[in-house]
PDB file of N, CA and C in Angstrom:
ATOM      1  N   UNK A   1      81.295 103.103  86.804  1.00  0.00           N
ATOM      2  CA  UNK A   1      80.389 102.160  87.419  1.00  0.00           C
ATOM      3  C   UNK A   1      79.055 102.238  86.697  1.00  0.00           C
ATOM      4  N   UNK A   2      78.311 101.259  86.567  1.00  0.00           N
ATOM      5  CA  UNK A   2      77.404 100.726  85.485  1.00  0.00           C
ATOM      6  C   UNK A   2      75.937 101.022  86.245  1.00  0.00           C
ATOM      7  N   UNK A   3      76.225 100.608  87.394  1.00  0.00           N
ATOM      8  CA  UNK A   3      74.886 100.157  88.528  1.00  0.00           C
ATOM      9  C   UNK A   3      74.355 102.263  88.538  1.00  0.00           C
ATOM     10  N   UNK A   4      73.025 102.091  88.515  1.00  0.00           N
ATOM     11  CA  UNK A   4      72.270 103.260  88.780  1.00  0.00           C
ATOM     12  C   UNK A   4      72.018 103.495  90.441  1.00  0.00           C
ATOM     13  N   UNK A   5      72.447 104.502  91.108  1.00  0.00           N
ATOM     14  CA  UNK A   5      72.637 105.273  92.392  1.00  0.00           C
ATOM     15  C   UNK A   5      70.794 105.247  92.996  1.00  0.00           C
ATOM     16  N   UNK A   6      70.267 104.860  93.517  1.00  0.00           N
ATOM     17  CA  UNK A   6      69.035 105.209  94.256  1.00  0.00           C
ATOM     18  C   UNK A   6      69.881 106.259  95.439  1.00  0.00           C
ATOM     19  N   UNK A   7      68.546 107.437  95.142  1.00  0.00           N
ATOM     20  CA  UNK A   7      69.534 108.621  95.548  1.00  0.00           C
ATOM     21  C   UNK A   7      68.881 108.667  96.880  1.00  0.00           C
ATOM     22  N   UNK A   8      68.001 107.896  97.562  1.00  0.00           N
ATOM     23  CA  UNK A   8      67.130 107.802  98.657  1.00  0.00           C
ATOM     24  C   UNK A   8      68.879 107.325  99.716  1.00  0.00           C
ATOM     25  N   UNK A   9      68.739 108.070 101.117  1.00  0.00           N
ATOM     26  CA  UNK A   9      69.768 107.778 101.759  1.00  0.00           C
ATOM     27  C   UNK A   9      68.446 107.141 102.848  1.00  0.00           C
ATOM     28  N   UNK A  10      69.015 105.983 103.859  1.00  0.00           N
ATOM     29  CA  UNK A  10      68.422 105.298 104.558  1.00  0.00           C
ATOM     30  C   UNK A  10      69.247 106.196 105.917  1.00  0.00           C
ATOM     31  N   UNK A  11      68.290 105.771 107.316  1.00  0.00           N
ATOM     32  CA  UNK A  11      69.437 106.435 108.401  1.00  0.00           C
ATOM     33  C   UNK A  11      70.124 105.285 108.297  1.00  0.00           C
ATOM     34  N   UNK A  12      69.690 103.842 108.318  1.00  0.00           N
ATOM     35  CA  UNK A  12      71.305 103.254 108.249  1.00  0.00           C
ATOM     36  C   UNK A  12      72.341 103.327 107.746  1.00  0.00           C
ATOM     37  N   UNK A  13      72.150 103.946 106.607  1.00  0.00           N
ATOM     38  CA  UNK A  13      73.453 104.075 105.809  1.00  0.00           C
ATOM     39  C   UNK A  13      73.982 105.650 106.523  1.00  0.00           C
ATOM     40  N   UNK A  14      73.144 106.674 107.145  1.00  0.00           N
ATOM     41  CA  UNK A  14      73.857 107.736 107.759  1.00  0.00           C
ATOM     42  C   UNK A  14      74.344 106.854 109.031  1.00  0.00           C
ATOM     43  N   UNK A  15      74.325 106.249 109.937  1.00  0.00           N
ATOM     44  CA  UNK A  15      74.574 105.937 110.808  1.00  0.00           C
ATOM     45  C   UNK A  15      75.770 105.010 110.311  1.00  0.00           C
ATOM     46  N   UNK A  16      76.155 104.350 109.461  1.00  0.00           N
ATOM     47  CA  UNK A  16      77.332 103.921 109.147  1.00  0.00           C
ATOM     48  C   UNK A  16      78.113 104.772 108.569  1.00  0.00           C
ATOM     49  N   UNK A  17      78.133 105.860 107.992  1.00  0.00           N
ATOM     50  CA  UNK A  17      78.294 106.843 107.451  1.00  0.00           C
ATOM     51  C   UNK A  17      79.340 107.850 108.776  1.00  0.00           C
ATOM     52  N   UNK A  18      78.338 107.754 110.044  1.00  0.00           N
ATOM     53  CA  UNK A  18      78.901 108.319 110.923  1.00  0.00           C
ATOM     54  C   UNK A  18      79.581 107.501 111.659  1.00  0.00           C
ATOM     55  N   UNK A  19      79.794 106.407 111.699  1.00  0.00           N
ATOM     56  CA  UNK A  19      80.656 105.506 112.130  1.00  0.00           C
ATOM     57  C   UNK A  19      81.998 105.026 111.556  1.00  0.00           C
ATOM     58  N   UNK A  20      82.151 105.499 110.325  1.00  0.00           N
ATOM     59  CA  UNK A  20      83.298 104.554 109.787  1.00  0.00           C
ATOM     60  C   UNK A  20      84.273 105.697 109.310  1.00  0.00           C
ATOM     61  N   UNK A  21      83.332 107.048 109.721  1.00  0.00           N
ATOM     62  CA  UNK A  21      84.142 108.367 108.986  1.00  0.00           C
ATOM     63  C   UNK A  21      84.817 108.672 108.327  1.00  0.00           C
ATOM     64  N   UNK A  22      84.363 107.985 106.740  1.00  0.00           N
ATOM     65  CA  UNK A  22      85.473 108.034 105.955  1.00  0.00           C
ATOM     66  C   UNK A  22      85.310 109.722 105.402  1.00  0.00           C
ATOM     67  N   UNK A  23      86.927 109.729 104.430  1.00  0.00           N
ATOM     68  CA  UNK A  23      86.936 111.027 104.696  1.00  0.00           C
ATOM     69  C   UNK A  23      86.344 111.454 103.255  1.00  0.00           C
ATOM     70  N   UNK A  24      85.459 113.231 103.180  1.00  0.00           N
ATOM     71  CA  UNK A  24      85.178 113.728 102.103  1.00  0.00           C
ATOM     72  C   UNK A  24      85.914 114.890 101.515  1.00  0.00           C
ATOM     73  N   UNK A  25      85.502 115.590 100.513  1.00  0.00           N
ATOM     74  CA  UNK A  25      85.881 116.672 100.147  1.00  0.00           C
ATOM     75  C   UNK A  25      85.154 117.673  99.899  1.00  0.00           C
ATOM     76  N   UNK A  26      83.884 117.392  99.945  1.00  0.00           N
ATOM     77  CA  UNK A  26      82.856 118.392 100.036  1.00  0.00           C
ATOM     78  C   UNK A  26      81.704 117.637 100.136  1.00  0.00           C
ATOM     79  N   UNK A  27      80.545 118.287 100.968  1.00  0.00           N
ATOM     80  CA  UNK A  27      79.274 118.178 100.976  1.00  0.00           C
ATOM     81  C   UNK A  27      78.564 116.643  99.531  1.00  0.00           C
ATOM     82  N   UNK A  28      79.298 117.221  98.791  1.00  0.00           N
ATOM     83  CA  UNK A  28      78.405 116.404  97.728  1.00  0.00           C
ATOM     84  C   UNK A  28      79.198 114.731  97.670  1.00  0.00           C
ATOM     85  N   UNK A  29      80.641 114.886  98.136  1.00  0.00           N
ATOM     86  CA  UNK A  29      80.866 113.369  98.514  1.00  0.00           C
ATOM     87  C   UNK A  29      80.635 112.956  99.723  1.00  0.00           C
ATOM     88  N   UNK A  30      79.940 113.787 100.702  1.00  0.00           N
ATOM     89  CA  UNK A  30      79.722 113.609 101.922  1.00  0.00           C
ATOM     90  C   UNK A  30      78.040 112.571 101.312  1.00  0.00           C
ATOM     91  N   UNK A  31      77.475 113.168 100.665  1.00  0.00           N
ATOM     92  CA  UNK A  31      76.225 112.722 100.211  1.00  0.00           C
ATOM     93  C   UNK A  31      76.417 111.112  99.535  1.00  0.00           C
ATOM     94  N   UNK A  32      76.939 111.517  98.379  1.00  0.00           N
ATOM     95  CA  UNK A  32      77.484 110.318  97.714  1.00  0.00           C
ATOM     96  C   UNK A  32      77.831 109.031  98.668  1.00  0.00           C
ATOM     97  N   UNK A  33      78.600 109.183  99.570  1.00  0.00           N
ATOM     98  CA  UNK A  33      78.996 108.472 100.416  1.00  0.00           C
ATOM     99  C   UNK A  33      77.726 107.459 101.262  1.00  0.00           C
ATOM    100  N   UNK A  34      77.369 108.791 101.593  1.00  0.00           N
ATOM    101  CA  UNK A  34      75.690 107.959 102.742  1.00  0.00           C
ATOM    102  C   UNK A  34      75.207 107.104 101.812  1.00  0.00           C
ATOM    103  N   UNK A  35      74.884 107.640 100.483  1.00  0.00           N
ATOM    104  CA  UNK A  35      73.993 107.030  99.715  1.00  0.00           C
ATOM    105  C   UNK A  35      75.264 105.588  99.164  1.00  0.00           C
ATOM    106  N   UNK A  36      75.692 105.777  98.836  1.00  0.00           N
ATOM    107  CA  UNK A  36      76.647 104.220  98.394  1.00  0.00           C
ATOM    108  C   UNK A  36      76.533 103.518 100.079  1.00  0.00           C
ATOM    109  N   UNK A  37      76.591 104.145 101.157  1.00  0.00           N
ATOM    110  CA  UNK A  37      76.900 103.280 102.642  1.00  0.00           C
ATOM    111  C   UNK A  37      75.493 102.751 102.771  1.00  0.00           C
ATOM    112  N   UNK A  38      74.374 103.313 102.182  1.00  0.00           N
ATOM    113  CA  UNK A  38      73.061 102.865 102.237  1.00  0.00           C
ATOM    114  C   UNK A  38      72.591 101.817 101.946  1.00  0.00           C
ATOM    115  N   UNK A  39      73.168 101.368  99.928  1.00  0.00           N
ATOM    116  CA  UNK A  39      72.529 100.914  99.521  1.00  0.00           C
ATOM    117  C   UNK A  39      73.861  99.470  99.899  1.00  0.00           C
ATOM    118  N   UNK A  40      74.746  99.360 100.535  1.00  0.00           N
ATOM    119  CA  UNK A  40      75.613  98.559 101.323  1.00  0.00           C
ATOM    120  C   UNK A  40      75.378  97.983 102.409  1.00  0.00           C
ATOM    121  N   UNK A  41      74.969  98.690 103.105  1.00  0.00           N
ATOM    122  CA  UNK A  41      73.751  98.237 104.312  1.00  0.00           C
ATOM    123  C   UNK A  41      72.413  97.329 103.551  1.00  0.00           C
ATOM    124  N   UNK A  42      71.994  97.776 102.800  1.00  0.00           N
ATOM    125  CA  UNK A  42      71.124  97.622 102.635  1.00  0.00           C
ATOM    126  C   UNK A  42      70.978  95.930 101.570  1.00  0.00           C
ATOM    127  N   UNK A  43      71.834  95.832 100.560  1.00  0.00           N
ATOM    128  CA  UNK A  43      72.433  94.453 100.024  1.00  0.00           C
ATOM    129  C   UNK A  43      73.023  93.770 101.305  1.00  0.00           C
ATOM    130  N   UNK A  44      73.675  94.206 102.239  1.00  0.00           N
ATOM    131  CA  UNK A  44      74.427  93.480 103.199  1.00  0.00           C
ATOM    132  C   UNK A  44      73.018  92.654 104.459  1.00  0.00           C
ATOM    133  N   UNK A  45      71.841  92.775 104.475  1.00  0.00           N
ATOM    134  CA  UNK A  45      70.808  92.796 105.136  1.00  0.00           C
ATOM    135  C   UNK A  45      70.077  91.729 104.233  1.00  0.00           C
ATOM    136  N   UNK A  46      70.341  91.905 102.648  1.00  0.00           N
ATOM    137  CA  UNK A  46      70.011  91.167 102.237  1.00  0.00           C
ATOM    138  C   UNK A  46      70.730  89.755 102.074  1.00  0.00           C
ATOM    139  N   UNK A  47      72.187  90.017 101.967  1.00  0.00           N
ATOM    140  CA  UNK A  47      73.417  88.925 102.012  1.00  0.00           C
ATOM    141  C   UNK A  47      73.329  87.937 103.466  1.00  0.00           C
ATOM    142  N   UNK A  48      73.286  88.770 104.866  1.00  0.00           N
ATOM    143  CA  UNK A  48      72.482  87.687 105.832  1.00  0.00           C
ATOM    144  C   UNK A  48      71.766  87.318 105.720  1.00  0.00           C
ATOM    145  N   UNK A  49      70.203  87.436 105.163  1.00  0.00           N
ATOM    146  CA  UNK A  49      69.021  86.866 105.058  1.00  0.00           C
ATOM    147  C   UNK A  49      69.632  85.388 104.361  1.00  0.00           C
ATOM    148  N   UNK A  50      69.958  85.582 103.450  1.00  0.00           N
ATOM    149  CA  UNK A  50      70.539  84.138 102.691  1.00  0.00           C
ATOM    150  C   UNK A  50      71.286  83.502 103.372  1.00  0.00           C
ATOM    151  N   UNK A  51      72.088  83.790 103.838  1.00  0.00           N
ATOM    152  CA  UNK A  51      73.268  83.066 104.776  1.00  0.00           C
ATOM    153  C   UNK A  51      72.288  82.511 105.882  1.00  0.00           C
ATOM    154  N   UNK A  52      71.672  83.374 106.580  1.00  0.00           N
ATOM    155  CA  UNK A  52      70.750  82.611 107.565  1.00  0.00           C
ATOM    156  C   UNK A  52      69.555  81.309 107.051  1.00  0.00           C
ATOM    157  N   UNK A  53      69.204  81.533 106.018  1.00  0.00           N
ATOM    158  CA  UNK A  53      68.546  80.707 104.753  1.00  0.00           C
ATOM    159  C   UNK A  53      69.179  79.348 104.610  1.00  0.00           C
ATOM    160  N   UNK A  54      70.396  79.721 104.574  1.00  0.00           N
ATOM    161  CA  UNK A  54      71.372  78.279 103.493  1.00  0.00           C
ATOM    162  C   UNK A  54      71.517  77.379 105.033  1.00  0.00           C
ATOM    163  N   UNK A  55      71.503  78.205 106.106  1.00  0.00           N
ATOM    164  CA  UNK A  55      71.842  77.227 107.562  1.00  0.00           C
ATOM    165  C   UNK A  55      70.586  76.864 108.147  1.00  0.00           C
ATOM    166  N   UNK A  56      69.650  77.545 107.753  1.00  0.00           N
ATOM    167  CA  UNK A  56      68.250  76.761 108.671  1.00  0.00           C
ATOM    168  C   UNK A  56      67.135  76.375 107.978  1.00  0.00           C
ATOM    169  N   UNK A  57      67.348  76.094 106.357  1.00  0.00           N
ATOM    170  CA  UNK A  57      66.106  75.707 105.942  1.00  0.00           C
ATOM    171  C   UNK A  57      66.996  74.279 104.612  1.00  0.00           C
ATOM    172  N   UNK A  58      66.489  73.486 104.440  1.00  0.00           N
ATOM    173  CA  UNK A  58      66.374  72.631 103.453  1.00  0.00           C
ATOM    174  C   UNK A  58      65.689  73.206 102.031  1.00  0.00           C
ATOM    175  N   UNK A  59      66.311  72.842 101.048  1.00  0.00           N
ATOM    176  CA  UNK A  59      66.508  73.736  99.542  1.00  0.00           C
ATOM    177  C   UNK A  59      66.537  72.847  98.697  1.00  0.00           C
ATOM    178  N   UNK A  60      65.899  72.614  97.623  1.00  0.00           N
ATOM    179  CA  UNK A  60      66.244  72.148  96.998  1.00  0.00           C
ATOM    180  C   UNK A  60      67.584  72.484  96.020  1.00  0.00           C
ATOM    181  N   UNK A  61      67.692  71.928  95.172  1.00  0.00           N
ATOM    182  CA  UNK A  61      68.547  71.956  94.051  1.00  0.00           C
ATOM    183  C   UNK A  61      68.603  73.472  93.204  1.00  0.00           C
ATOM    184  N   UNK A  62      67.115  73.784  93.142  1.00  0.00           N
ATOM    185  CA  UNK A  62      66.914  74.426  91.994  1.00  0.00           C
ATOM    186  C   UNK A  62      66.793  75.692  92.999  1.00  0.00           C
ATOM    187  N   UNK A  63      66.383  75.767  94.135  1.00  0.00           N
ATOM    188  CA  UNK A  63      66.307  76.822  95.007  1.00  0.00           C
ATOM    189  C   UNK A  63      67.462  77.234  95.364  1.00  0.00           C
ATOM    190  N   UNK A  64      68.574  76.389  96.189  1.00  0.00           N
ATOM    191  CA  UNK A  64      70.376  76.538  95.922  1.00  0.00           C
ATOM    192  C   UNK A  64      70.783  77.068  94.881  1.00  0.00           C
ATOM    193  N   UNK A  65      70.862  76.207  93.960  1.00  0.00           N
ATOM    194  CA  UNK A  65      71.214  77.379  92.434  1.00  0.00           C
ATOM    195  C   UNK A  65      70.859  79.177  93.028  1.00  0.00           C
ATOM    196  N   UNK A  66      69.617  79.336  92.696  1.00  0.00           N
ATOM    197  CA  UNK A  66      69.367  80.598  92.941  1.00  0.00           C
ATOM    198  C   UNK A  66      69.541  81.417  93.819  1.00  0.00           C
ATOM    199  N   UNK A  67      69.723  80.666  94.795  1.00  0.00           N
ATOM    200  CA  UNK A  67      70.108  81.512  95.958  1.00  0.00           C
ATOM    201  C   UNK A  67      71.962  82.235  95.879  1.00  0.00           C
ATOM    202  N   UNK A  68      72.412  81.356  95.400  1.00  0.00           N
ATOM    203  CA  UNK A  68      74.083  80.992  95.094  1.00  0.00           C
ATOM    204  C   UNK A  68      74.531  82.173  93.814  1.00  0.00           C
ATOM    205  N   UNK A  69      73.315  82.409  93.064  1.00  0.00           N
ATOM    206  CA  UNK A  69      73.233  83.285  91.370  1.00  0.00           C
ATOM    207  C   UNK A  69      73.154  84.972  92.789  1.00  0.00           C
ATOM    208  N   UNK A  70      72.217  84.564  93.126  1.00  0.00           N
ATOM    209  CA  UNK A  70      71.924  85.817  94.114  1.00  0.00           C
ATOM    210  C   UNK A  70      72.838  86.323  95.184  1.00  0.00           C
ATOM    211  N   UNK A  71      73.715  85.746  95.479  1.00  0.00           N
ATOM    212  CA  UNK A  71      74.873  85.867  96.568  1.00  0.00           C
ATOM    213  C   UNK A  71      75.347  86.437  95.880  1.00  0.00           C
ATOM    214  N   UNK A  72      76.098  85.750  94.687  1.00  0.00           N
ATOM    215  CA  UNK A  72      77.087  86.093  93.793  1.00  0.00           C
ATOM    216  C   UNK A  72      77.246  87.583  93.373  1.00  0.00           C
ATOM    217  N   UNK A  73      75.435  87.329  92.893  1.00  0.00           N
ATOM    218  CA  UNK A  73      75.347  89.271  92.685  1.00  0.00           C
ATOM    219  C   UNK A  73      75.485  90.466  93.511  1.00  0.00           C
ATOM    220  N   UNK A  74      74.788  89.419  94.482  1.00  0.00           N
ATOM    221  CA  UNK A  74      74.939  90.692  95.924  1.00  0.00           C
ATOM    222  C   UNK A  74      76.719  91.093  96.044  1.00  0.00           C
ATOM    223  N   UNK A  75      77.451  90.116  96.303  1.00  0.00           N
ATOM    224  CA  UNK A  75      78.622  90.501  96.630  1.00  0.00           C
ATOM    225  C   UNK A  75      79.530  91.067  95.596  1.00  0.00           C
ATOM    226  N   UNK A  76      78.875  91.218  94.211  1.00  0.00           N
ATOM    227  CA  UNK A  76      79.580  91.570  93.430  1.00  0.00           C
ATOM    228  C   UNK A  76      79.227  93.406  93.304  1.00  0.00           C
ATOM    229  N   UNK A  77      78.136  93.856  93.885  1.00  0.00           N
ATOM    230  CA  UNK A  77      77.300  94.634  93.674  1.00  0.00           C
ATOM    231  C   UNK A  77      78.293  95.627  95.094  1.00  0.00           C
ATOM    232  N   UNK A  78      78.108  94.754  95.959  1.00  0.00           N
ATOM    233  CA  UNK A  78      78.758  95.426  97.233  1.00  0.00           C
ATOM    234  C   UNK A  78      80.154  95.952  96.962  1.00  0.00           C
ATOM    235  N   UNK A  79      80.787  94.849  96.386  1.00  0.00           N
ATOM    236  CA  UNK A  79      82.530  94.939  95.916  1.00  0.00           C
ATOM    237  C   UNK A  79      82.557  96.395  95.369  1.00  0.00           C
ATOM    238  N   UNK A  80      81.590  96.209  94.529  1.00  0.00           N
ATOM    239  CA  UNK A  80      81.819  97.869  93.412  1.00  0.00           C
ATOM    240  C   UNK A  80      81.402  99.361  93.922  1.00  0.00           C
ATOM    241  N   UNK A  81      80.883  99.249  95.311  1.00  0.00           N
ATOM    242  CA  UNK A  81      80.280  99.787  95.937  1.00  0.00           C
ATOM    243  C   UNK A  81      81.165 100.445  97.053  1.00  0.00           C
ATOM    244  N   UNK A  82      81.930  98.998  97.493  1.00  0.00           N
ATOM    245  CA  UNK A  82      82.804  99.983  98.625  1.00  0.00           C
ATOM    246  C   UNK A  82      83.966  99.985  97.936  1.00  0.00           C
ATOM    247  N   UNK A  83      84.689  99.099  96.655  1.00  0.00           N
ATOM    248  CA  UNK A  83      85.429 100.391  95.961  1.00  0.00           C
ATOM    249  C   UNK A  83      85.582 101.298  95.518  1.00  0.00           C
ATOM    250  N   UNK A  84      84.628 101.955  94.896  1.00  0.00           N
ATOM    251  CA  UNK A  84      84.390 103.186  94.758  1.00  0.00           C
ATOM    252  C   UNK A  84      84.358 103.955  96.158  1.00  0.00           C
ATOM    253  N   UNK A  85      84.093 103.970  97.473  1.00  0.00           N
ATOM    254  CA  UNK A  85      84.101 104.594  98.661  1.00  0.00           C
ATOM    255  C   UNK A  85      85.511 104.473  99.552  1.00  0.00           C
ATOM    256  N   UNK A  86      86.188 103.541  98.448  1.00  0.00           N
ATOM    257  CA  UNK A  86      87.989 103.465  99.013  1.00  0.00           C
ATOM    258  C   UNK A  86      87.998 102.163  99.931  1.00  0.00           C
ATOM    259  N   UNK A  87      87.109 101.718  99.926  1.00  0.00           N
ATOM    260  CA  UNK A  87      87.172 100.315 101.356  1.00  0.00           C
ATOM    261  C   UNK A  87      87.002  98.723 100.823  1.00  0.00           C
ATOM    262  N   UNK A  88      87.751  98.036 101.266  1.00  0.00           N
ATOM    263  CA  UNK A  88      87.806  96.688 100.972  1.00  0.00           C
ATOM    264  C   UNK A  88      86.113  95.768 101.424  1.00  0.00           C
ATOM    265  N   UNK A  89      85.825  94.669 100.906  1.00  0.00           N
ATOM    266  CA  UNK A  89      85.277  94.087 101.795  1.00  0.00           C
ATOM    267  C   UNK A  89      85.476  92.643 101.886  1.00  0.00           C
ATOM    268  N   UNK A  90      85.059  92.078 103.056  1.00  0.00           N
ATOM    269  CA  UNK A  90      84.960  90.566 103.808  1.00  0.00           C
ATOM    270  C   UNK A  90      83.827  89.902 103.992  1.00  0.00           C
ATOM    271  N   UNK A  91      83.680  89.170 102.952  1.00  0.00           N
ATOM    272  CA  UNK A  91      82.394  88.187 103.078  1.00  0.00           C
ATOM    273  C   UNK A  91      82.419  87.055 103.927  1.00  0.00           C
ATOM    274  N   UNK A  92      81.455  86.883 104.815  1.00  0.00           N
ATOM    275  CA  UNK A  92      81.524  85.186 105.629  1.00  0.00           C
ATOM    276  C   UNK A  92      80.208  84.844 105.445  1.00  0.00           C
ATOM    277  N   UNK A  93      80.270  83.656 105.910  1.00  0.00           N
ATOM    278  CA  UNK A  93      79.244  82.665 105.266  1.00  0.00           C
ATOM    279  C   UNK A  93      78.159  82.244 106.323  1.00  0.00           C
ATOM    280  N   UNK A  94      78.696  82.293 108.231  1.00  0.00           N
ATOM    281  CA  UNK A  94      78.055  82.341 109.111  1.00  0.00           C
ATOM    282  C   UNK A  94      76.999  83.688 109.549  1.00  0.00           C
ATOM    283  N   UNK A  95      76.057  83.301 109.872  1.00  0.00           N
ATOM    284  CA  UNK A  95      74.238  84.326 110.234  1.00  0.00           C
ATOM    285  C   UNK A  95      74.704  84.958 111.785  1.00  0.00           C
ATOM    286  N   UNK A  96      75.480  84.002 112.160  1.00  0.00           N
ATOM    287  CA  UNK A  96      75.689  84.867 113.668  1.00  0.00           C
ATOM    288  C   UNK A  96      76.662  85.715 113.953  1.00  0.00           C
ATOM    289  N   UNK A  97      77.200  86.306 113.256  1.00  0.00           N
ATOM    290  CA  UNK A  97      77.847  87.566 113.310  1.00  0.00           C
ATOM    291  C   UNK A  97      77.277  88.373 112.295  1.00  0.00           C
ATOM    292  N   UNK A  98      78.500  89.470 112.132  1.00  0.00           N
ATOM    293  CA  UNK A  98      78.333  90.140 110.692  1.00  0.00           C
ATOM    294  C   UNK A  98      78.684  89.463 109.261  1.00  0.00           C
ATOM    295  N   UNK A  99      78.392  89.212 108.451  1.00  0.00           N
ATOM    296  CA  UNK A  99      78.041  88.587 107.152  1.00  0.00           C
ATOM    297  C   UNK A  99      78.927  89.363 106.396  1.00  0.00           C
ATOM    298  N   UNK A 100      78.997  90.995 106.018  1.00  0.00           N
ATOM    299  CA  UNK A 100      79.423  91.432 105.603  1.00  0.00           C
ATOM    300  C   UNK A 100      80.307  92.669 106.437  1.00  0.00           C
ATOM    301  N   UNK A 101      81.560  92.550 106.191  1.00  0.00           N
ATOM    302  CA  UNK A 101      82.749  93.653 106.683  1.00  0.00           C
ATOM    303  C   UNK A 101      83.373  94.305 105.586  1.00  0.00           C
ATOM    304  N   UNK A 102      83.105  96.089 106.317  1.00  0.00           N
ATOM    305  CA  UNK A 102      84.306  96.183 105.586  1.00  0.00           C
ATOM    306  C   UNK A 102      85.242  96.887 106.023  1.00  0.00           C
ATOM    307  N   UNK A 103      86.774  96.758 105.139  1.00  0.00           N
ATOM    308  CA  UNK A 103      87.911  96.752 105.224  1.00  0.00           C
ATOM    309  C   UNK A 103      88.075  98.431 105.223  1.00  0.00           C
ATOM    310  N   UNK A 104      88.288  98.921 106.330  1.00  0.00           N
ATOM    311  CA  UNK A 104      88.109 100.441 106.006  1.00  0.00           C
ATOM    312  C   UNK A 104      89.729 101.033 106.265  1.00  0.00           C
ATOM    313  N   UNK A 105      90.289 101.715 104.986  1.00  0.00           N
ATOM    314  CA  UNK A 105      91.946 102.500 105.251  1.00  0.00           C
ATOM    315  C   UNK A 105      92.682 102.505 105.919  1.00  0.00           C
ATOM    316  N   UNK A 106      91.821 103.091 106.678  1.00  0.00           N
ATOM    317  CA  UNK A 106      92.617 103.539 107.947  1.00  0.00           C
ATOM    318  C   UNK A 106      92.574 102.567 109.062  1.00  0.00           C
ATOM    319  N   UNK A 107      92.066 101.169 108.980  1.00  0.00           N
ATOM    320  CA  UNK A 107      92.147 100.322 109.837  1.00  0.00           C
ATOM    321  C   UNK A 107      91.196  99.925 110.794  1.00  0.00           C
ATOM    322  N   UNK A 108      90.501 100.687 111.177  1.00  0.00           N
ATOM    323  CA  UNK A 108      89.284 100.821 112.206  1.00  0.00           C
ATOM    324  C   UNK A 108      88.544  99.648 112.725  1.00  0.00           C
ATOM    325  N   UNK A 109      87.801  99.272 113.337  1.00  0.00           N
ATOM    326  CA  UNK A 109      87.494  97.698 113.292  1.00  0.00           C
ATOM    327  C   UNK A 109      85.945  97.804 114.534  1.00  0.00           C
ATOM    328  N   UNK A 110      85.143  97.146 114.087  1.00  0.00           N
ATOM    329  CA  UNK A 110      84.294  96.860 115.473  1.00  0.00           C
ATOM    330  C   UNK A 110      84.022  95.395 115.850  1.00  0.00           C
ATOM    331  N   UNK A 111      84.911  94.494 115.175  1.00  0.00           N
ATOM    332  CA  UNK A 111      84.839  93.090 115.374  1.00  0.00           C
ATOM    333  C   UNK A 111      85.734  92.556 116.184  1.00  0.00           C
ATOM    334  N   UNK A 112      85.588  91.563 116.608  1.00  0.00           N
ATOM    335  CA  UNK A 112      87.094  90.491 117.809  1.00  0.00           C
ATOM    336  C   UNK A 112      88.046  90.223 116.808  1.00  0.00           C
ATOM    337  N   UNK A 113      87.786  90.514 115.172  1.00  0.00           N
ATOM    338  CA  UNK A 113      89.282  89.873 115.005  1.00  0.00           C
ATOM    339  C   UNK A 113      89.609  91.057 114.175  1.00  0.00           C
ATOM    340  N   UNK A 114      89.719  91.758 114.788  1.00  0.00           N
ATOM    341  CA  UNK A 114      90.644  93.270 114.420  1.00  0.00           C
ATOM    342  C   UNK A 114      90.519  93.628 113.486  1.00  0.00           C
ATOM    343  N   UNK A 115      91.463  94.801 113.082  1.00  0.00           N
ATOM    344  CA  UNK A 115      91.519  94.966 111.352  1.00  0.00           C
ATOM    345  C   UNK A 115      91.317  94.369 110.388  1.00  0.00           C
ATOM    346  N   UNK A 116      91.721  93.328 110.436  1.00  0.00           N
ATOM    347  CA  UNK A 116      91.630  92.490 109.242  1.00  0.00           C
ATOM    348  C   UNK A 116      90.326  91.662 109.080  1.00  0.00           C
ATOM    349  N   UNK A 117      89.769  91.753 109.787  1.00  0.00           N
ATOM    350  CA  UNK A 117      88.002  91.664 109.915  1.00  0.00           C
ATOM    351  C   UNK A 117      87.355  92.635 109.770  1.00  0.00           C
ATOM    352  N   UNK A 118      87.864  94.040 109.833  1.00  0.00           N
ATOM    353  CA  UNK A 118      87.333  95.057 109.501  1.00  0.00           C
ATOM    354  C   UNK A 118      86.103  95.379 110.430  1.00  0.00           C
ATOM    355  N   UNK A 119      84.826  96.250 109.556  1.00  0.00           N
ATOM    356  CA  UNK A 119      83.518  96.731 110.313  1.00  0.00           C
ATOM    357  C   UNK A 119      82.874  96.529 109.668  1.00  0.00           C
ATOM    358  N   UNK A 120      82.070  95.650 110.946  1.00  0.00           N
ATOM    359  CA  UNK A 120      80.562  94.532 110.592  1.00  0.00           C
ATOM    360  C   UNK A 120      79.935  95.291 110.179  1.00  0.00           C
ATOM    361  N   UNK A 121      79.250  95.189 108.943  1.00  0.00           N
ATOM    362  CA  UNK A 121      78.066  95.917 108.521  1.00  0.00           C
ATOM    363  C   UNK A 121      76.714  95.207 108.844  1.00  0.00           C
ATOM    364  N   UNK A 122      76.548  94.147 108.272  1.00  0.00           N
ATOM    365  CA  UNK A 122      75.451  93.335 109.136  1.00  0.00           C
ATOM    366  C   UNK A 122      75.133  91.309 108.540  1.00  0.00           C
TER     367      UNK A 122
END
C-alpha cells in the first residue's frame, strides 16, 4: 500500500475499533488497526459531507466535476484501507443513513438490512 499511515489514532476510530472487534495478533496490529479504523472514520465523515452536498445544494458543472474527482478518491482510499484490515466496503449515495459500511468477516451488522449492509461507519 502506497498511501502514508498518519499514526495519530482518533477515539473514533478506537471506538470503532471496539465495536467491530476485528481480530489481532499482537498489540502492534491491535494499533495498526485503530489507526487504519481512524483514518476510515475519518474519510467516511468526509464521504457524507459530499453526499449531503450533492442533495441540498445546487453546483455547478465545474463544482460537480470536483466533487465526483473527490468521491472517487475518497472511496478508493477507503477500499485500500479496509482491505488491508480484512473487511469489505458499501458505498451509498443517501446523507440519511450511513454513507459508508463496512462488510466485516464475520458478518456482524448494525444496520436494518443485515449483513449484507454491513456496519455503518458514518
Amino acid at each position: 500500500m502506497t498511501q502514508t499511515l498518519d499514526p495519530t489514532i482518533t477515539e473514533a476510530g478506537r471506538k470503532l475499533a471496539r465495536a467491530v472487534h476485528l481480530k489481532q495478533r499482537d498489540a502492534e496490529e491491535a494499533r495498526t488497526q485503530e489507526a487504519f479504523l481512524s483514518l476510515i472514520h475519518r474519510h467516511a465523515v468526509t464521504y457524507a459531507r459530499i453526499q449531503e452536498s450533492r442533495c441540498s445544494e445546487e453546483m455547478s458543472e465545474r463544482a460537480t466535476a470536483r466533487l465526483e474527482r473527490r468521491e472517487a478518491q475518497i472511496e478508493r482510499r477507503i477500499g485500500h484501507l479496509a482491505a488491508y484490515i480484512g473487511c469489505g466496503v458499501k458505498f451509498t449515495g443517501d446523507p440519511r443513513g450511513y454513507c459508508v459500511r463496512l462488510i466485516l468477516p464475520d458478518g456482524r451488522y448494525n444496520t436494518w438490512g443485515g449483513a449484507e449492509d454491513g456496519w455503518g461507519v458514518a
